[in-house]
N, C-alpha and C. Protein backbone atom coordinates (compact mmCIF):
# COMPACT_ATOMS: atom_id res chain seq x y z
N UNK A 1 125.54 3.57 -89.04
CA UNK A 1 125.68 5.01 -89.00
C UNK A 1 125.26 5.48 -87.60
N UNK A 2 125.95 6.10 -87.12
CA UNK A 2 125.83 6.76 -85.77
C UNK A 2 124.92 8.23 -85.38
N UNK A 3 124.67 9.05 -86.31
CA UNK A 3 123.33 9.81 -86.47
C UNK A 3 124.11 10.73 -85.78
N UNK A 4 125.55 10.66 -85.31
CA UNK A 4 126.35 11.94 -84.52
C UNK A 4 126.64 13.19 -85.36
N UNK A 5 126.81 14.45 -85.12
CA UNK A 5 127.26 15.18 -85.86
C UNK A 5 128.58 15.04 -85.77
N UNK A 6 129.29 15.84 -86.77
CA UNK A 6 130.86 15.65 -87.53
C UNK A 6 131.16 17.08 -86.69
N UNK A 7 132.27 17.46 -86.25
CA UNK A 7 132.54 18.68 -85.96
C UNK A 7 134.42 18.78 -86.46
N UNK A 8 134.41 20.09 -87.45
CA UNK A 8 136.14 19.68 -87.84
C UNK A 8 137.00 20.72 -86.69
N UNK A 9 137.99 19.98 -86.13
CA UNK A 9 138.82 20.58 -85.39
C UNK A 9 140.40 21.13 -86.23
N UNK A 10 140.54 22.25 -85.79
CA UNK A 10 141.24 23.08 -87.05
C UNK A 10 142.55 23.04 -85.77
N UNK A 11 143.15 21.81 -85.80
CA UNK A 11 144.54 21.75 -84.74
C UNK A 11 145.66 22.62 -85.93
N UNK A 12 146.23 23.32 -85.61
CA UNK A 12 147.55 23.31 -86.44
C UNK A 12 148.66 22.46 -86.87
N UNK A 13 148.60 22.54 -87.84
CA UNK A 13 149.18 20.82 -88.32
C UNK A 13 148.72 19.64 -88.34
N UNK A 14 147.05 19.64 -87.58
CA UNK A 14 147.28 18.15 -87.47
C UNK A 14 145.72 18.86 -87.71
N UNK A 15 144.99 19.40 -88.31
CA UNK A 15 143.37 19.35 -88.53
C UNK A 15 142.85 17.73 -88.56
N UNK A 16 141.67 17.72 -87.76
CA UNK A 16 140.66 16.37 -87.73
C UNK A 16 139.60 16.73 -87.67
N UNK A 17 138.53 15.55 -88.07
CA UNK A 17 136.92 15.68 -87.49
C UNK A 17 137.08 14.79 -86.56
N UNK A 18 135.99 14.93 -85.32
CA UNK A 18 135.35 14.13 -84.49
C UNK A 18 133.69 14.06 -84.58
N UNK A 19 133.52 12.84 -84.17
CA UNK A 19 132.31 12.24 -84.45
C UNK A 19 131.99 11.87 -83.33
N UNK A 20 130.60 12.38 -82.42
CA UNK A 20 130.20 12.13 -81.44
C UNK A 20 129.11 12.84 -80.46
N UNK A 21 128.33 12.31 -79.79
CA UNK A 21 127.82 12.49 -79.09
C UNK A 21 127.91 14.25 -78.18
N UNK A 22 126.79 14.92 -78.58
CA UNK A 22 127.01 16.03 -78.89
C UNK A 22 127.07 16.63 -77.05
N UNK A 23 126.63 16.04 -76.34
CA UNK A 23 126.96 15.93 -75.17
C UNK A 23 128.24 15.76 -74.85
N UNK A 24 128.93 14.84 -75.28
CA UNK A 24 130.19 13.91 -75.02
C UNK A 24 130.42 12.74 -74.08
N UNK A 25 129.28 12.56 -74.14
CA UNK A 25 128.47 11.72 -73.02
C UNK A 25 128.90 9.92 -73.76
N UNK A 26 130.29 9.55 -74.00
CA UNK A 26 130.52 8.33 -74.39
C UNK A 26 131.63 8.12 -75.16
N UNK A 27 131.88 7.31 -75.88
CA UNK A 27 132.70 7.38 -77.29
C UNK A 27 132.70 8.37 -78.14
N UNK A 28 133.67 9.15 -78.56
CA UNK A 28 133.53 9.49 -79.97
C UNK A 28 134.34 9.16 -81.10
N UNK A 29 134.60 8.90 -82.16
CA UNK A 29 135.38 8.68 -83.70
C UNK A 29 135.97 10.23 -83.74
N UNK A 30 137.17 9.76 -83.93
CA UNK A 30 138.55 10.93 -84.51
C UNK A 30 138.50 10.04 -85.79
N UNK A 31 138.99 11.28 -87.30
CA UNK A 31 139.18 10.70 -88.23
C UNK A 31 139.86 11.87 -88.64
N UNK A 32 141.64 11.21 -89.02
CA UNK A 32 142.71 12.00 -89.17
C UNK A 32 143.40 11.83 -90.70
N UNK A 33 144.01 12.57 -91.45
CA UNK A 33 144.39 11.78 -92.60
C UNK A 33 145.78 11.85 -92.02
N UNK A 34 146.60 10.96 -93.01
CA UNK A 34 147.94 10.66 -92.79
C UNK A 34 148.61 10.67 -93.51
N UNK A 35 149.69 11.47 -94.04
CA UNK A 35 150.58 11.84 -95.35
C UNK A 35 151.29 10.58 -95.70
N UNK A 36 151.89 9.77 -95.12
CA UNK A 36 152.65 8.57 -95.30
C UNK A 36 151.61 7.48 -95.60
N UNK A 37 152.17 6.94 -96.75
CA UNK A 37 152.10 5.55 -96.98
C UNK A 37 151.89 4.50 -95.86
N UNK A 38 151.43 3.22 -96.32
CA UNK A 38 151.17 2.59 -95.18
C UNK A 38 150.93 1.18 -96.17
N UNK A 39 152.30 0.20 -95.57
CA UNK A 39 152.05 -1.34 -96.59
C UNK A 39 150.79 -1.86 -96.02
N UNK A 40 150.16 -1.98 -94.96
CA UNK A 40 148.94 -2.94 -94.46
C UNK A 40 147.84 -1.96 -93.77
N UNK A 41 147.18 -1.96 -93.90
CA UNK A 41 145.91 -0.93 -93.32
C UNK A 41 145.32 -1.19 -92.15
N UNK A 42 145.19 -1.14 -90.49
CA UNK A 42 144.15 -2.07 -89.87
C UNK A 42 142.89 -1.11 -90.24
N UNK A 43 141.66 -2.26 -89.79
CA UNK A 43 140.56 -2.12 -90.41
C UNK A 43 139.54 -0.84 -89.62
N UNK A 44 140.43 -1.23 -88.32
CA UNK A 44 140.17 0.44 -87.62
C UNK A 44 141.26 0.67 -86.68
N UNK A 45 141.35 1.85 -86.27
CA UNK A 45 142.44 2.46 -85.62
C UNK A 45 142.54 3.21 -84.47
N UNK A 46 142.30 2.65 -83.17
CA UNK A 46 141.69 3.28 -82.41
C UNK A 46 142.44 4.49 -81.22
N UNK A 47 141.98 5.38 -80.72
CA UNK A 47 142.89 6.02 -80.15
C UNK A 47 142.50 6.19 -78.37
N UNK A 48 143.17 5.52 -77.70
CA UNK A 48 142.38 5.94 -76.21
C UNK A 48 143.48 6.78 -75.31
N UNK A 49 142.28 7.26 -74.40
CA UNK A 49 142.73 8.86 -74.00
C UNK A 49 142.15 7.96 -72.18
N UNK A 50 143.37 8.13 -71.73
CA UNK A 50 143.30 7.44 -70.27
C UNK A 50 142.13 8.02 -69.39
N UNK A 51 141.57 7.19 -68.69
CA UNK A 51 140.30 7.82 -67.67
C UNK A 51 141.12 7.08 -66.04
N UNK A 52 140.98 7.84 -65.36
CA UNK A 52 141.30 8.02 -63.75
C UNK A 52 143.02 7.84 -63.52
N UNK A 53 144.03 7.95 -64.15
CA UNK A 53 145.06 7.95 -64.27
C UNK A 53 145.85 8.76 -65.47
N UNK A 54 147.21 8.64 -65.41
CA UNK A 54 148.01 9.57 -66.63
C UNK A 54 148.25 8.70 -67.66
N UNK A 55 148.88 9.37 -68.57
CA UNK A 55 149.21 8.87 -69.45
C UNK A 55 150.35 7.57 -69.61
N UNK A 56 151.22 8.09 -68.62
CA UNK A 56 152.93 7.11 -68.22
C UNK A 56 152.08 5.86 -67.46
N UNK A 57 151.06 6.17 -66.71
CA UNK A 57 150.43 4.80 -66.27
C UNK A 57 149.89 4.34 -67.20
N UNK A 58 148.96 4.71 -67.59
CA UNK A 58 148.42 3.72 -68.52
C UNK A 58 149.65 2.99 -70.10
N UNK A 59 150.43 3.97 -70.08
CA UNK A 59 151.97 3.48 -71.33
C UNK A 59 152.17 2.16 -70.43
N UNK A 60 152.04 2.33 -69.56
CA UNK A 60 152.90 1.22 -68.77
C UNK A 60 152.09 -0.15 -68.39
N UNK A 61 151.22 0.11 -68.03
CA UNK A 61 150.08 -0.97 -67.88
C UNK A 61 150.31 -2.26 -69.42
N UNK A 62 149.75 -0.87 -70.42
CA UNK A 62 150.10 -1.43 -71.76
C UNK A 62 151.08 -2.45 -72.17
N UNK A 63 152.27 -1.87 -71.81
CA UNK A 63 153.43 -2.25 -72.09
C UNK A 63 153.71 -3.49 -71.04
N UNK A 64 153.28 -3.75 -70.30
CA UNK A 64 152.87 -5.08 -68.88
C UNK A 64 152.14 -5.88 -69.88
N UNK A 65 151.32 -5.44 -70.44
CA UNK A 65 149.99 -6.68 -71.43
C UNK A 65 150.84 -6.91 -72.87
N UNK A 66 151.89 -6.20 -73.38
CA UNK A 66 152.59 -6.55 -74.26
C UNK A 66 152.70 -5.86 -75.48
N UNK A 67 152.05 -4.58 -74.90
CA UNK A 67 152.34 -3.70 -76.09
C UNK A 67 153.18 -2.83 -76.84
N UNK A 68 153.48 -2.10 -77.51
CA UNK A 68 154.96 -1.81 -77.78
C UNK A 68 155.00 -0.60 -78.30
N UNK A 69 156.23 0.45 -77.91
CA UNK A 69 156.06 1.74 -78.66
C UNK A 69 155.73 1.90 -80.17
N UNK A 70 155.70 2.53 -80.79
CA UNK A 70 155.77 2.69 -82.43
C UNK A 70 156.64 3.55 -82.90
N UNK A 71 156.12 5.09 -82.04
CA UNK A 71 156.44 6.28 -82.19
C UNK A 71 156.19 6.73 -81.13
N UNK A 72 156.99 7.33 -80.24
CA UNK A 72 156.30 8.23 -79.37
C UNK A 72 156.38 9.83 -79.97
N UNK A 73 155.39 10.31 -79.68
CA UNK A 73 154.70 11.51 -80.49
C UNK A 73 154.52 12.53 -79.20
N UNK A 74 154.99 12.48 -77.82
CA UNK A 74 154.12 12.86 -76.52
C UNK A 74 155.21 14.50 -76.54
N UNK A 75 156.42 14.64 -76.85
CA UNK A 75 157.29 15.98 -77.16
C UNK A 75 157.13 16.45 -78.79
N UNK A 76 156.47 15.73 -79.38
CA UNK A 76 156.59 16.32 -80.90
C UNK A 76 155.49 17.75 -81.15
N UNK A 77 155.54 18.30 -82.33
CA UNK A 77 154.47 19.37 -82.78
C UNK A 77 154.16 19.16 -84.28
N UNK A 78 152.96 18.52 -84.34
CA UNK A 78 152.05 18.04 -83.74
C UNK A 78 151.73 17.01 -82.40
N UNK A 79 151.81 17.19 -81.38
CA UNK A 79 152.53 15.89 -80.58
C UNK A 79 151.11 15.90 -79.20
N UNK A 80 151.63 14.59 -78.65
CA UNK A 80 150.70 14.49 -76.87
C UNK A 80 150.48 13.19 -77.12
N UNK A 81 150.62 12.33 -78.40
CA UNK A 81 150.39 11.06 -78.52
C UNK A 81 151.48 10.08 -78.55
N UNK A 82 150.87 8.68 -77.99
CA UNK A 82 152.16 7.75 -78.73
C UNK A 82 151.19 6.74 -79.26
N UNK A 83 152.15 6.14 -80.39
CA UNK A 83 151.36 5.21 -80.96
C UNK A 83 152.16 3.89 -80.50
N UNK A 84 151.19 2.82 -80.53
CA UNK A 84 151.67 1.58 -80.24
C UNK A 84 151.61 0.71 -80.94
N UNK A 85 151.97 -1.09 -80.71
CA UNK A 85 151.13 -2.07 -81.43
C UNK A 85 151.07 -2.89 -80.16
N UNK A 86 149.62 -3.71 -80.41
CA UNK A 86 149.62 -5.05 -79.67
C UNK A 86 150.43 -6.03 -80.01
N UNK A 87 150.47 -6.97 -79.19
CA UNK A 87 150.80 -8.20 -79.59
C UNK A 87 150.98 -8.59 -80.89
N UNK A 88 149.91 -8.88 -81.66
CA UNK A 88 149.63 -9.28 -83.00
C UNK A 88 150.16 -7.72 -83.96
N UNK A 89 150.39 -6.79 -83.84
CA UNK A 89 150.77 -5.68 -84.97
C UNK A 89 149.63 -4.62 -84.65
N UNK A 90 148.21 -4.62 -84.41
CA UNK A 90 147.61 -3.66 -84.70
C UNK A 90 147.68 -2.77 -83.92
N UNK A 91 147.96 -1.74 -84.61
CA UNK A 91 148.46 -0.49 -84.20
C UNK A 91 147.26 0.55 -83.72
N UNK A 92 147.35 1.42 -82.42
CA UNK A 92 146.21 2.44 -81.97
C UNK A 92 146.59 3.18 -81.48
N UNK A 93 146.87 4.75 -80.84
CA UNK A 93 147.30 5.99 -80.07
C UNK A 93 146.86 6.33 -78.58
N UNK A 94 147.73 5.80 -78.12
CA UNK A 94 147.40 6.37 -76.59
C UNK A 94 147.64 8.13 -76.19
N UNK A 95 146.13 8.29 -75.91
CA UNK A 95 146.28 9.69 -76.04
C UNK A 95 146.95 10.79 -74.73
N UNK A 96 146.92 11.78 -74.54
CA UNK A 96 147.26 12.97 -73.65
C UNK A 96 146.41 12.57 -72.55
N UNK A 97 146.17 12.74 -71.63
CA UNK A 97 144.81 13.04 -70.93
C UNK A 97 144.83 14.54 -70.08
N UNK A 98 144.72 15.20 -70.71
CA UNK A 98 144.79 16.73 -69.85
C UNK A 98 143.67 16.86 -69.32
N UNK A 99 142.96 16.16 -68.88
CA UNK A 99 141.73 16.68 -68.06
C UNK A 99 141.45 15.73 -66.69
């Protein structure tokens, strides 16, 4: 247990909590629900949000190490994300980076 507070973000369409460091001083946990079904679950799901570059760089870097679209989500509404998989299937969201 991480001892972080929960704070719920009221996005339109896409409401979440985040979990974290009340500073923001590190990691924090997004926890989103998802209307669709899903045959295999991974055991976590992670979402990263690029640091010192954009988003198309870091898609691309990715996609150099072997990763693969899913969905791109980056024009949709709810949208700014794409989801991917590694190599092996497990799937995580490369996020926006507007800052």
């Amino acid at each position: 247990m991480t001892r972080w507070p929960a704070e719920k973000v009221e996005m339109p369409g896409n409401p979440f909590w985040v979990v974290g460091d009340p500073e923001r001083d590190g990691p924090r946990l997004v926890f989103v629900e998802v209307p669709e079904p899903k045959g295999v679950k991974n055991r976590v799901h992670l979402d990263l949000l690029p640091q010192g570059g954009s988003q198309g760089d870091e898609l691309a870097r990715l996609q150099a190490l072997g990763a693969v679209v899913v969905d791109d989500r980056r024009t949709a509404e709810p949208g700014g994300w794409i989801m991917m998989a590694d190599p092996e299937g497990n799937e995580f969201c490369l996020e926006r980076n507007d800052g």
